[in-house]
C-alpha atoms as a PDB file:
ATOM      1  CA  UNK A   1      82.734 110.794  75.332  1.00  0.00           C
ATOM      2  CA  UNK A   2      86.472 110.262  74.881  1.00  0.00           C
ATOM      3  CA  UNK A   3      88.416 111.715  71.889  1.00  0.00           C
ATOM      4  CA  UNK A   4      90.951 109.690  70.127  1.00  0.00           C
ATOM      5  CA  UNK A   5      94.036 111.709  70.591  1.00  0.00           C
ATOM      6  CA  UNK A   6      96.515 109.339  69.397  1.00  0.00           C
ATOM      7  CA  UNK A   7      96.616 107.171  65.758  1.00  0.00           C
ATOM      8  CA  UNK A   8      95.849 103.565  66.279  1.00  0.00           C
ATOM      9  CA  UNK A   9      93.706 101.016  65.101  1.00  0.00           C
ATOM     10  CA  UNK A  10      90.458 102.108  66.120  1.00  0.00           C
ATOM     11  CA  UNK A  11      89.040  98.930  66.447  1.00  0.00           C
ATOM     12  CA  UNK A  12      90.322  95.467  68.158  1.00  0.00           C
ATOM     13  CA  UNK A  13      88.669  92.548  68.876  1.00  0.00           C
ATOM     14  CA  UNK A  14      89.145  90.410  72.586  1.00  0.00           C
ATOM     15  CA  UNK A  15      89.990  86.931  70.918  1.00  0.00           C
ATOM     16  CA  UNK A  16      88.231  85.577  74.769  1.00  0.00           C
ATOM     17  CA  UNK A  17      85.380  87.622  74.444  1.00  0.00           C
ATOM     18  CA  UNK A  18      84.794  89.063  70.809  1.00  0.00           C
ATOM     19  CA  UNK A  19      84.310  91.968  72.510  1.00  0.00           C
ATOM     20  CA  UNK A  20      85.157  94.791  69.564  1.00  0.00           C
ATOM     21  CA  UNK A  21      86.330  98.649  70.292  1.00  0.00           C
ATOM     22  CA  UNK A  22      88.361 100.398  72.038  1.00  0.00           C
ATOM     23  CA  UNK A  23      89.681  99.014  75.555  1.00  0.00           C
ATOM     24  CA  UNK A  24      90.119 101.317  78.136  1.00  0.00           C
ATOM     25  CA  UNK A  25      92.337 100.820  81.399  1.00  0.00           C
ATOM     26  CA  UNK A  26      91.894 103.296  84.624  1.00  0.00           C
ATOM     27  CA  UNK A  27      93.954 103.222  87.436  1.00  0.00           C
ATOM     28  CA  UNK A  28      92.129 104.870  90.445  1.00  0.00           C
ATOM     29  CA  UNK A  29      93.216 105.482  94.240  1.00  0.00           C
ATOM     30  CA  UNK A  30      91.359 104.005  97.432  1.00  0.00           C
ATOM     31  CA  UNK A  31      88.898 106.237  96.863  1.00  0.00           C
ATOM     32  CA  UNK A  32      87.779 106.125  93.107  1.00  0.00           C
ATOM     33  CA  UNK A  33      89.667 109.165  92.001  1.00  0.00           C
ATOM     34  CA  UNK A  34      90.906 109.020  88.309  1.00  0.00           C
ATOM     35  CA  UNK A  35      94.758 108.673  88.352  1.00  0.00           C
ATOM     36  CA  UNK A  36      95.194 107.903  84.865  1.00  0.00           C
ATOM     37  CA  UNK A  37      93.809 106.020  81.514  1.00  0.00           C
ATOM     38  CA  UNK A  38      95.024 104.089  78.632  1.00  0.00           C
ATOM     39  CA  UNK A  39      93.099 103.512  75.573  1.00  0.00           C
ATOM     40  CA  UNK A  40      94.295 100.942  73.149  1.00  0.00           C
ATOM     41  CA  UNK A  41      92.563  98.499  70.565  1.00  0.00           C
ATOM     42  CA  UNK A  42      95.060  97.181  68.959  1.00  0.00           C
ATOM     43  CA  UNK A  43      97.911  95.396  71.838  1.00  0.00           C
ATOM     44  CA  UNK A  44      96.687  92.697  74.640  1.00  0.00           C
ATOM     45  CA  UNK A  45      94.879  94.050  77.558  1.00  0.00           C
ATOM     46  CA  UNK A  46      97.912  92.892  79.686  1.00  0.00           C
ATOM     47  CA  UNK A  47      99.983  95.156  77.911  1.00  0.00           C
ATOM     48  CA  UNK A  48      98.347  97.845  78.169  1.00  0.00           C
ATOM     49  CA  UNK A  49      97.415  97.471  81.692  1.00  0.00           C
ATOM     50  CA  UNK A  50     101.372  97.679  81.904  1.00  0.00           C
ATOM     51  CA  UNK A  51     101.709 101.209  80.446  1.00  0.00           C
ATOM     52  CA  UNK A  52      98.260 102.401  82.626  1.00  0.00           C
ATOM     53  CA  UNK A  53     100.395 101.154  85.552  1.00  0.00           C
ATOM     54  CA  UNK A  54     103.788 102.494  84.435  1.00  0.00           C
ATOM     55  CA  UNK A  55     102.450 106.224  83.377  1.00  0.00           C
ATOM     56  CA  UNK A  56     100.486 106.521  86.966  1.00  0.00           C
ATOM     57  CA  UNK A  57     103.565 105.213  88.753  1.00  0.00           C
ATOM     58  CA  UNK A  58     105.815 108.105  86.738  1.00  0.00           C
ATOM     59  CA  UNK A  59     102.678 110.732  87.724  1.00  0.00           C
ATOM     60  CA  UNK A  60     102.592 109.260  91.769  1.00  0.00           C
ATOM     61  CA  UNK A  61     105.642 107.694  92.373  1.00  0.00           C
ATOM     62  CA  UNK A  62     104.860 107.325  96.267  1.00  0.00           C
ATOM     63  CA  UNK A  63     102.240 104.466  95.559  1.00  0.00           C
ATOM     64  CA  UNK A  64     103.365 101.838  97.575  1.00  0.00           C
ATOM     65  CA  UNK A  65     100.401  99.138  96.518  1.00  0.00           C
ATOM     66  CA  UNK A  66      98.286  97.939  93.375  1.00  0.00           C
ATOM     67  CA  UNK A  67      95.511  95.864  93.170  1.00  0.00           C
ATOM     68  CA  UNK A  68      94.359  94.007  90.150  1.00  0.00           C
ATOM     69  CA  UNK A  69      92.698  91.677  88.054  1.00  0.00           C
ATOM     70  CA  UNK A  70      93.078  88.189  88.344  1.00  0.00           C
ATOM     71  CA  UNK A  71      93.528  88.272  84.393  1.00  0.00           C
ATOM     72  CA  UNK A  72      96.440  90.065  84.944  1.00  0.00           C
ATOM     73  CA  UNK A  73      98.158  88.207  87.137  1.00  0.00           C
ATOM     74  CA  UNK A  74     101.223  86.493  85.786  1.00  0.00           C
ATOM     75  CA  UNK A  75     102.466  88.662  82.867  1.00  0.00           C
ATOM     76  CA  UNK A  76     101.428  92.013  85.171  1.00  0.00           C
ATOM     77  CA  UNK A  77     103.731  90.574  88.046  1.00  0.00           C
ATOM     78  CA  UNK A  78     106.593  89.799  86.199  1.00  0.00           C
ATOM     79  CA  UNK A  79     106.763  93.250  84.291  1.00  0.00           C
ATOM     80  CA  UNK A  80     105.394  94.855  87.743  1.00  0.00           C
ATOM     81  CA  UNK A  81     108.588  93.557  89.745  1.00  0.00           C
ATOM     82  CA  UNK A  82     111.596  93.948  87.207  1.00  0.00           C
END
């Protein structure tokens, strides 16, 4: 069980999928290893896909790919590549 470290909303709600809770984002290596993880309810899954990405790039700055979502795609590449 994860502990809410932080003060946010502690609910959201996925306008696509009325999915309500907490969304949580995991960057992992090749091999499934946990790099890092962002848990937000209350900003757009893009966004915070964007910080999971930025704090695991700060922790392993030799990472020389990503892979993602297809959900991701245009709003993740732009902020990816400035």
């Amino acid at each position: 069980m994860l502990k809410q470290l932080a003060k946010h909303k502690t609910e959201g709600c996925d306008g696509g999928k009325k999915v309500k809770g907490r969304k949580r984002h995991t960057v992992v290596d090749t091999l499934g290893s946990l790099l890092t993880v962002v848990v937000y309810a209350d900003i757009h899954d893009t966004k915070s896909s964007i910080l999971a990405f930025t704090k695991a790039l700060d922790t392993y700055p030799n990472m020389k790919a990503i892979s993602a979502d297809t959900g991701y795609r245009k709003t993740f590449e732009e902020q990816v590549q400035e």
